[in-house]
Protein backbone atom coordinates (compact mmCIF):
# COMPACT_ATOMS: atom_id res chain seq x y z
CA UNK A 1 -12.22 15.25 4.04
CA UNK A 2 -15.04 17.71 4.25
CA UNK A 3 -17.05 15.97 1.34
CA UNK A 4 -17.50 12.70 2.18
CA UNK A 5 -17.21 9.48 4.67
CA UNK A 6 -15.64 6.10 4.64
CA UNK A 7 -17.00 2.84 4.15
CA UNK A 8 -14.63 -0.38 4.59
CA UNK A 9 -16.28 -3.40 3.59
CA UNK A 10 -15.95 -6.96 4.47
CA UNK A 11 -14.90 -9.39 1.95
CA UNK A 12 -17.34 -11.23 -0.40
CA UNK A 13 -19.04 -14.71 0.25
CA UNK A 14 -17.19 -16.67 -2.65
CA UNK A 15 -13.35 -15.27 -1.56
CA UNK A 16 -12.14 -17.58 1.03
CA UNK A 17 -8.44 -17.82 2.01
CA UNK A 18 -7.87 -21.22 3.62
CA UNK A 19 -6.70 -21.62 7.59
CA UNK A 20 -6.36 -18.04 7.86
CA UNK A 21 -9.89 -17.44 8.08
CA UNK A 22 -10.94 -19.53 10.39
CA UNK A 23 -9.92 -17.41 13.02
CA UNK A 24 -10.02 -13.90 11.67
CA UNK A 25 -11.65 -12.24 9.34
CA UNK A 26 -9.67 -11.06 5.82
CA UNK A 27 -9.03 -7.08 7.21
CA UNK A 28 -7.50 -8.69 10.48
CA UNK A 29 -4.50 -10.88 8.96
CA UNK A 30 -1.00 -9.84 9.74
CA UNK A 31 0.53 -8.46 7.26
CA UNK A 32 4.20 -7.41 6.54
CA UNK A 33 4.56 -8.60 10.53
CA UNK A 34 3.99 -5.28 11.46
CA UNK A 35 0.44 -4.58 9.75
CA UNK A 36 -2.99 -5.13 9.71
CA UNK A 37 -4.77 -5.90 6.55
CA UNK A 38 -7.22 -3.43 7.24
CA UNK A 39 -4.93 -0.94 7.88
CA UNK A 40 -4.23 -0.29 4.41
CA UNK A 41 -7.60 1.02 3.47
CA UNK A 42 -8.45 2.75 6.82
CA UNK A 43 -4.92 4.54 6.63
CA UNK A 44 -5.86 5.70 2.98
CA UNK A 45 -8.98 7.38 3.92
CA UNK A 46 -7.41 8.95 7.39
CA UNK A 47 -4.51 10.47 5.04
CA UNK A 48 -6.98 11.66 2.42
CA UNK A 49 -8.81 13.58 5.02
CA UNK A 50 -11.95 11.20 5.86
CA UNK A 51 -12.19 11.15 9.38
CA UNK A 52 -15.74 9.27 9.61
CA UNK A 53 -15.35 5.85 8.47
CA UNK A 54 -17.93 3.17 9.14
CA UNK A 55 -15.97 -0.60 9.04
CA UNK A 56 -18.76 -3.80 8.00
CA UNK A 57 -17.94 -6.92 9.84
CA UNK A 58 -19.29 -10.09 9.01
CA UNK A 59 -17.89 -13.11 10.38
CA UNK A 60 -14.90 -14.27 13.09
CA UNK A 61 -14.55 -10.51 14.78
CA UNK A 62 -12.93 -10.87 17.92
CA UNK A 63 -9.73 -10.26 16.52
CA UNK A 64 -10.85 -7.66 13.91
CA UNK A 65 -12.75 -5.45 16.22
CA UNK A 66 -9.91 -5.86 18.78
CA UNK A 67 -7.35 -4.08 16.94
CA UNK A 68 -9.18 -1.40 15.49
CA UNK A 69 -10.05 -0.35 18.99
CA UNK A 70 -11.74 3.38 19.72
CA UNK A 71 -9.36 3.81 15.83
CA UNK A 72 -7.25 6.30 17.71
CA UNK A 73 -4.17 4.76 16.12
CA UNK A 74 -5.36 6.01 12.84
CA UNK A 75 -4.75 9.24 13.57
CA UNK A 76 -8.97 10.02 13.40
CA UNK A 77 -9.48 13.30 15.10
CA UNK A 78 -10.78 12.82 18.49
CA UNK A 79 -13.58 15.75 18.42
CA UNK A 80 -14.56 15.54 14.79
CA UNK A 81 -13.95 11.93 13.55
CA UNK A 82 -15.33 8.39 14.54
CA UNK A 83 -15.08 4.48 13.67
CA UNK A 84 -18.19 2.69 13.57
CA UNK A 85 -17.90 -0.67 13.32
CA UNK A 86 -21.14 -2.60 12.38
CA UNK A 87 -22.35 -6.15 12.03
CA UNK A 88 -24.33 -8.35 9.88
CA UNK A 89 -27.59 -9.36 11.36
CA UNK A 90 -27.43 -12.58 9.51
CA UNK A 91 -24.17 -13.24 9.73
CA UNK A 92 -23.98 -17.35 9.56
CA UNK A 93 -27.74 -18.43 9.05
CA UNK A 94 -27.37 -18.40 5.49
CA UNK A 95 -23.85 -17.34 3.77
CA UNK A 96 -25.44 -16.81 0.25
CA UNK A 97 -27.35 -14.07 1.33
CA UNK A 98 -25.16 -12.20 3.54
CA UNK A 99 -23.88 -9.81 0.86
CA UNK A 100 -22.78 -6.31 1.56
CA UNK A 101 -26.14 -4.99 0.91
CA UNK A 102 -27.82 -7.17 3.12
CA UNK A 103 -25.31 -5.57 5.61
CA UNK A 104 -26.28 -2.17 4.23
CA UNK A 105 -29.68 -2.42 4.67
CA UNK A 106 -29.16 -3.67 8.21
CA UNK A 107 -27.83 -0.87 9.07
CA UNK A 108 -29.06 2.03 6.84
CA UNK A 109 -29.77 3.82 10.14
CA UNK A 110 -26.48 4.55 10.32
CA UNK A 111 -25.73 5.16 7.02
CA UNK A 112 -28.86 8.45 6.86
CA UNK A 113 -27.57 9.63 9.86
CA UNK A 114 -24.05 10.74 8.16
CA UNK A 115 -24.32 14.26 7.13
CA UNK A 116 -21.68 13.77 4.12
CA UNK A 117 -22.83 14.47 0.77
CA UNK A 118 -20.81 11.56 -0.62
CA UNK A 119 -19.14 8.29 0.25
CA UNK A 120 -15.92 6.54 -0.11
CA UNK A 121 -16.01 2.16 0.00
CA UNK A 122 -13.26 0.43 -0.03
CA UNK A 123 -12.55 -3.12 0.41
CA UNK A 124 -11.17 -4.91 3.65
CA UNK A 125 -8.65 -7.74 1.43
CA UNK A 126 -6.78 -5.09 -0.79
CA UNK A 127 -3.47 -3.73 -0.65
CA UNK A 128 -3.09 -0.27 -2.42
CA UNK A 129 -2.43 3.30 -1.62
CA UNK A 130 -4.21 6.18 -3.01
CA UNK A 131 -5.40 9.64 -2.50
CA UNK A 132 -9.27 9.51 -1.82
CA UNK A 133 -9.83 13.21 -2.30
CA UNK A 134 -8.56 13.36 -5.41
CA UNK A 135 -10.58 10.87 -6.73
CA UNK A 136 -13.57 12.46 -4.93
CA UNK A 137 -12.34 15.79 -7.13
CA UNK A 138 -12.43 13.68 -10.17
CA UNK A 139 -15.32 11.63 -9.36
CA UNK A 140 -17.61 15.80 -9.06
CA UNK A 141 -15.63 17.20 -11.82
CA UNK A 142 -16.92 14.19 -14.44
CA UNK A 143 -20.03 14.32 -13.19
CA UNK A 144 -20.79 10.86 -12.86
CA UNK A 145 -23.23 8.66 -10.77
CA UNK A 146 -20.41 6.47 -9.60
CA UNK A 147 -16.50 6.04 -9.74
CA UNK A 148 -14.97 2.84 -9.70
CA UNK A 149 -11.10 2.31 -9.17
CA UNK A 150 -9.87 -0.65 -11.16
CA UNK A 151 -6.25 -1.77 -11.47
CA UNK A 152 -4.49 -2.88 -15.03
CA UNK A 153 -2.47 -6.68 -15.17
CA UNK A 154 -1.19 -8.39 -17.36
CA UNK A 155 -1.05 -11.92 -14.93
CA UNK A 156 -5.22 -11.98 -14.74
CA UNK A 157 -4.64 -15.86 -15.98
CA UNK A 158 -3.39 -17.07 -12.68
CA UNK A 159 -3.74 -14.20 -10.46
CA UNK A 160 -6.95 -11.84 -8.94
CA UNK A 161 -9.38 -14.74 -10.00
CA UNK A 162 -12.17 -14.52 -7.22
CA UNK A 163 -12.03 -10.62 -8.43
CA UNK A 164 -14.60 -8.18 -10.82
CA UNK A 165 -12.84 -6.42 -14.09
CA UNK A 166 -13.73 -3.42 -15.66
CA UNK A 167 -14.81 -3.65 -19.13
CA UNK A 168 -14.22 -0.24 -20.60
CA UNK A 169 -15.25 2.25 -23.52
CA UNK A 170 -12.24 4.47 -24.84
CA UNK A 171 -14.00 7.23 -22.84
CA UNK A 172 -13.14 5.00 -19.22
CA UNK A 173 -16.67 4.58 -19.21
CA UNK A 174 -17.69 1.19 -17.34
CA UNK A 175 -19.48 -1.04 -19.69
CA UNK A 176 -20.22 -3.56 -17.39
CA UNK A 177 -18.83 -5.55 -14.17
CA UNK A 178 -17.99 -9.41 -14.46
CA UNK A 179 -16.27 -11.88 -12.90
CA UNK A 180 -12.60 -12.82 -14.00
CA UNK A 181 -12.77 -16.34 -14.90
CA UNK A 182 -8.98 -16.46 -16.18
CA UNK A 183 -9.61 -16.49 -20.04
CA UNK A 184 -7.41 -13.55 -20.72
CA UNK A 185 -4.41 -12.14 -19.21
CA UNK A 186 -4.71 -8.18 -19.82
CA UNK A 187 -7.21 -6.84 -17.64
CA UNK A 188 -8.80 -4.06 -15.56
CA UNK A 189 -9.48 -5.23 -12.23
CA UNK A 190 -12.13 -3.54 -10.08
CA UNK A 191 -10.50 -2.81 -6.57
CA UNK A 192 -13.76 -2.71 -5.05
CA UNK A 193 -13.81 0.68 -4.52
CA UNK A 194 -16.36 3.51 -5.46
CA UNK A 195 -17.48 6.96 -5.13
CA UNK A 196 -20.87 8.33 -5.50
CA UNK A 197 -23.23 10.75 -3.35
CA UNK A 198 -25.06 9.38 -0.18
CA UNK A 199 -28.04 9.65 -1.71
CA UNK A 200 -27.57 7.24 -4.62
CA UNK A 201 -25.73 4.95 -2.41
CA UNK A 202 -29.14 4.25 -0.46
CA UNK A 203 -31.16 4.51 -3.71
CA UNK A 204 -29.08 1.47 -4.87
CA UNK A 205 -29.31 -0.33 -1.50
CA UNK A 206 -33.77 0.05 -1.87
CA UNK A 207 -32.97 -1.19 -5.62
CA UNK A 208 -30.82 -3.97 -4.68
CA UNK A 209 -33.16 -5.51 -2.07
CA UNK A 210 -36.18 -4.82 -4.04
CA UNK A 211 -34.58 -6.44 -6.81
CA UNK A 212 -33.03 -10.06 -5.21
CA UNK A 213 -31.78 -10.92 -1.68
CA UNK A 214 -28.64 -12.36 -3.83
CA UNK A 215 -27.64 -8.97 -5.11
CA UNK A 216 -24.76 -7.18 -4.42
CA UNK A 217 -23.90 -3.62 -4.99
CA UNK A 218 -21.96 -4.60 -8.15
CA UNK A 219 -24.48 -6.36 -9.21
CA UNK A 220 -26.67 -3.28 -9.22
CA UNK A 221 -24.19 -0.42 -10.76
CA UNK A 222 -23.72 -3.34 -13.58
CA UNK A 223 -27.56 -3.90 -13.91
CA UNK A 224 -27.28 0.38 -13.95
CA UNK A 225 -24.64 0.21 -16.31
CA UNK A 226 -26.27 -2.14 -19.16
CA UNK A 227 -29.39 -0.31 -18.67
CA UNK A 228 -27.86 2.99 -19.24
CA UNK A 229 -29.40 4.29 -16.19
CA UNK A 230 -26.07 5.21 -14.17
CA UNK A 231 -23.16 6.97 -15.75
CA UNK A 232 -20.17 4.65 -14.12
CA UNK A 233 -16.67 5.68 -14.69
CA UNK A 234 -13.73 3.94 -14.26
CA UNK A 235 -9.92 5.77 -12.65
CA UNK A 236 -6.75 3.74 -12.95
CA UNK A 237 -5.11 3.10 -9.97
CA UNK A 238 -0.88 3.57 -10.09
CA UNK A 239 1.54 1.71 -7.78
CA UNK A 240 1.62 -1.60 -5.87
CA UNK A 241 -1.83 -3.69 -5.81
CA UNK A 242 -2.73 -7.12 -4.18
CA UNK A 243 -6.09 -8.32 -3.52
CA UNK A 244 -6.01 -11.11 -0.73
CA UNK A 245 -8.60 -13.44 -2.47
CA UNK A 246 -6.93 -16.97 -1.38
CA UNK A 247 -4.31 -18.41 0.36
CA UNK A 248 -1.31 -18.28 -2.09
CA UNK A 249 -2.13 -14.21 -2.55
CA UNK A 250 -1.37 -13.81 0.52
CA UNK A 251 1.71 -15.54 0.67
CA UNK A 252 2.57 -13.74 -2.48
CA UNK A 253 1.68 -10.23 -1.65
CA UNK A 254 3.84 -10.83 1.82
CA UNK A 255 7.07 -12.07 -0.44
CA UNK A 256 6.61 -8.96 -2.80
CA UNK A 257 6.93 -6.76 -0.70
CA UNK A 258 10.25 -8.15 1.06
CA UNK A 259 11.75 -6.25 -2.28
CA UNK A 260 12.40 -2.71 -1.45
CA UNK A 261 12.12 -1.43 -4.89
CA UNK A 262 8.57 -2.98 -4.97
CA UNK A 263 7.87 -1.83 -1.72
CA UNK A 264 8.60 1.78 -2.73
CA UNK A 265 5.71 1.29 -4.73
CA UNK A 266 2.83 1.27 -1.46
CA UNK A 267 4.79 3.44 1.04
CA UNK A 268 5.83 6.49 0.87
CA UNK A 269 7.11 8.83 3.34
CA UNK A 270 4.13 11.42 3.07
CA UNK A 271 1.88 8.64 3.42
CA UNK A 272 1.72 6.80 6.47
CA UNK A 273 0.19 3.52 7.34
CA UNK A 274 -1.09 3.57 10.81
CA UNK A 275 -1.30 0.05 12.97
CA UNK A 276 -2.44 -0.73 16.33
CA UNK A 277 1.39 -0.64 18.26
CA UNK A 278 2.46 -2.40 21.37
CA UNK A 279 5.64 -1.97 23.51
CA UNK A 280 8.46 -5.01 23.10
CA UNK A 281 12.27 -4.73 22.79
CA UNK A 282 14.07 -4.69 19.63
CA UNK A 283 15.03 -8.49 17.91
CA UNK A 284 18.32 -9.73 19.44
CA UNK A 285 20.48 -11.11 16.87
CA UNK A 286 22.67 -14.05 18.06
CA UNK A 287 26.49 -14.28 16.86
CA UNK A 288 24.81 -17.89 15.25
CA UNK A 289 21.88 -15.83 13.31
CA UNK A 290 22.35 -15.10 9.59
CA UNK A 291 19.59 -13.03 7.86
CA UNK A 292 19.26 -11.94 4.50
CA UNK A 293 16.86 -10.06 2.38
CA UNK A 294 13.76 -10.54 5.61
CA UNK A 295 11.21 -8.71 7.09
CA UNK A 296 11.65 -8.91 11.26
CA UNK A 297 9.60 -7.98 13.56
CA UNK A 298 10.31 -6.45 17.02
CA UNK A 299 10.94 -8.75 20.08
CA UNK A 300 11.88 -11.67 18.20
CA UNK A 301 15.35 -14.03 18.76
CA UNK A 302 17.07 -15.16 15.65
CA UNK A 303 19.95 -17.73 16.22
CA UNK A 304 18.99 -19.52 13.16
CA UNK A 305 19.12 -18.95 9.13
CA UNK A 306 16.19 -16.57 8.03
CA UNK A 307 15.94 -15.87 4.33
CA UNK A 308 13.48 -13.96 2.12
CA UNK A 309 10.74 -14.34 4.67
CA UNK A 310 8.36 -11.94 7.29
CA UNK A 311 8.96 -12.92 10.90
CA UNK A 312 6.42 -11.45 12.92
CA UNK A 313 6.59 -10.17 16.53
CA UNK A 314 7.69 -12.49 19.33
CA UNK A 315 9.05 -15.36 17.24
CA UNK A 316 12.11 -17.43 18.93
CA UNK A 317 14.09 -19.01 15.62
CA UNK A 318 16.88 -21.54 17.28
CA UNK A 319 20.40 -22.31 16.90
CA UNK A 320 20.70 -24.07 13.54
CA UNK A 321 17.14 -23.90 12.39
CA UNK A 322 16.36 -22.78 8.52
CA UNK A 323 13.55 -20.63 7.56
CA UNK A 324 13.16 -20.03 3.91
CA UNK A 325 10.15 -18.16 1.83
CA UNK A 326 7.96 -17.91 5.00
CA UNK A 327 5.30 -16.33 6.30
CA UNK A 328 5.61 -16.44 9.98
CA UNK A 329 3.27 -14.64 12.17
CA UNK A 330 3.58 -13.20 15.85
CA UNK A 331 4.63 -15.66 19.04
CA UNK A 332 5.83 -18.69 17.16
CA UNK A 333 9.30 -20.99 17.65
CA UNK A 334 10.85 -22.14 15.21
CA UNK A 335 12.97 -24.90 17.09
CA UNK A 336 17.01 -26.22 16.42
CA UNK A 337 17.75 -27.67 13.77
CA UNK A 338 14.42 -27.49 12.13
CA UNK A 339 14.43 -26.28 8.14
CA UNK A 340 11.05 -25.35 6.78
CA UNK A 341 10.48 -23.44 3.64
CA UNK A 342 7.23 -22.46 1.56
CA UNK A 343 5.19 -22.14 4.76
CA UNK A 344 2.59 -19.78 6.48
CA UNK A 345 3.32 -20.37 10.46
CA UNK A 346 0.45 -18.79 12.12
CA UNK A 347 0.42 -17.26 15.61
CA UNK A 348 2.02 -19.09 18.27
CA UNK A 349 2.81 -22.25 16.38
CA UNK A 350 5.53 -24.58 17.69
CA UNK A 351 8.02 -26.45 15.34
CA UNK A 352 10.57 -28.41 17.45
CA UNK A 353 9.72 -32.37 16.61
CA UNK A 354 9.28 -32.42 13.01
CA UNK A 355 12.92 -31.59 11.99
CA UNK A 356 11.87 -30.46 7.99
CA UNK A 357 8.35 -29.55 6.45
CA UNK A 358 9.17 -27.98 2.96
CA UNK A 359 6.02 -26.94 0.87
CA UNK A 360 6.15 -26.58 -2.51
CA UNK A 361 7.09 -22.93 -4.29
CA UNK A 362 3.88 -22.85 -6.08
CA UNK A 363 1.73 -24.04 -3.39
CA UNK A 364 2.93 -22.70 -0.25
CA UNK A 365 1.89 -24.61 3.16
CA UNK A 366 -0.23 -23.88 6.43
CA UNK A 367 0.72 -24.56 10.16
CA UNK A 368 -2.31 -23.89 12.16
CA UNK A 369 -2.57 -21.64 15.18
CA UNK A 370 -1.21 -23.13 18.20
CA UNK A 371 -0.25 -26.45 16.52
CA UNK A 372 2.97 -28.27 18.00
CA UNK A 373 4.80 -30.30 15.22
């Protein structure tokens, strides 16, 4: 993309998704068993033709900055394109103020020296595909001082609570940004993603900083919005969405997309979703092993019962184990005889003594990393 660059921002201070994010950071969680969170946004702007992208990184990110590597693997041209990734200077002495403009601002450097007229920011906890140029194209044709991508629900009661909705005119003109606090159950919710030149961009980040040390960049497009100082227009977003704001989304989001219908929805055969690969043999399937409607990973060993669950890369799943609505990430060992259901299993967990840990549906459980149960 000729026209602009690529921001991928961290998360916000008030989304937190329990055990997970102790050791990673949101845009590092494996997804699908074969994906990275951050993938998803990165491979979006690499497909839409932005080939400078600058990824924030906040807290925990060894294992963040470890996958996205020199970004090669996003197919970012070698001569022309570059990933930046850049880090909070106050990252830990004070979590209410390290919001993404405090990040900005620490490194606006960076930001002037991009020769792009406009800019592309996207979040680092979303799952979504879309076209970035052609909602650059719509974002110049309207003429507005900033485009916001929002997604319609009907579930906003129980689900996308740590989010921002849309409130709308009949024109799609954004009225204001607030917090969904679950009183209602049709609404627009803002995908944390906007379009607007450079040079508003670091107008806002001056304003923001000038303004409160708590402010965000919602919070100044909304204080822009009410004022009627900034034109802010909203674009619907079609197909699959998930926002990763706790620990049951993304429990959820993995069991959605075990549906292939539903998974038709985010990829698409024109649009590829580029990870970080490494070389390990396909699964071997044991003559004990019965599988049904699961994800598996490469260089696992099934001999056990897997059913409607991810299995990431590595895993060992014994003779006459059960694993049921799971969520089981790279390395781990299931062990015989052992049913567990309802679960995230995070890397390189061991279950062989406790012979049956079943969560319940609605409130799926955690193993931690490395734990032997």
């Amino acid at each position: 993309m000729f026209k602009a660059f690529g921001i991928v921002n961290s998360s916000e201070r008030n989304i937190h998704v329990e055990g997970l994010q102790d050791y990673r950071a949101i845009g590092a969680f494996s997804f699908l068993g074969r994906y990275r969170v951050i993938d998803f946004p990165i491979s979006n702007m690499t497909n839409s033709g932005i080939e400078y992208i600058q990824v924030y990184v906040k807290n925990k990110p060894r294992s963040l900055v470890e996958h996205l590597g020199t970004g090669r693997h996003y197919n970012i041209n070698s001569k022309s394109g570059n990933l930046q990734i850049l880090f909070s200077e106050h990252s830990g002495v004070n979590d209410i103020y390290n919001t993404d403009i405090d990040n900005y601002y620490s490194n606006l450097e960076c930001i002037e020296a991009v020769h792009y007229p406009y800019v592309v920011i996207a979040p680092n906890y979303m799952i979504y595909t879309t076209d970035y140029s052609k909602l650059i194209d719509a974002h110049i044709e309207s003429g507005a001082d900033v485009t916001m991508l929002y997604h319609s629900v009907d579930n906003a009661k129980e689900n996308h609570l740590n989010c921002h909705i849309l409130n709308l005119n009949r024109q799609k003109g954004v009225l204001s940004i607030e917090h969904n606090h679950g009183n209602a159950k049709n609404r627009n919710i803002f995908m944390d993603t906007y379009v607007m030149s450079k040079e508003l961009f670091i107008s806002l980040i001056h304003k923001a900083k000038e303004i409160s040390s708590l402010y965000t960049l919602a919070d100044v497009i909304n204080a822009g919005c009410r004022d009627g100082e900034l034109d802010v227009r909203g674009i619907s977003h079609r197909g699959y969405f998930a926002s990763i704001t706790d620990f049951k989304s993304y429990h959820d989001a993995n069991m959605d997309l075990i549906d292939y219908k539903t998974a038709t929805d985010l990829f698409h055969d024109n649009w590829p979703i580029y990870t970080r690969t490494n070389n390990s043999c396909p699964t071997h399937y044991f003559d004990t092993a019965n599988v049904s409607n699961s994800v598996i990973s490469n260089g696992s060993m099934i001999e056990g019962t897997v059913e409607n669950s991810i299995i990431g890369r590595g895993c060992t799943i014994k003779k006459g184990a059960v694993v049921k609505n799971c969520v089981v990430l790279a390395d781990c060992t299931i062990g015989a005889n052992v049913h567990i259901e309802n679960l995230v299993v995070d890397k390189h967990a061991k279950i062989t003594h406790a012979k049956e840990i079943i969560a319940p549906a609605e409130e799926p459980g955690y193993i931690k990393r490395n734990d032997t149960l």
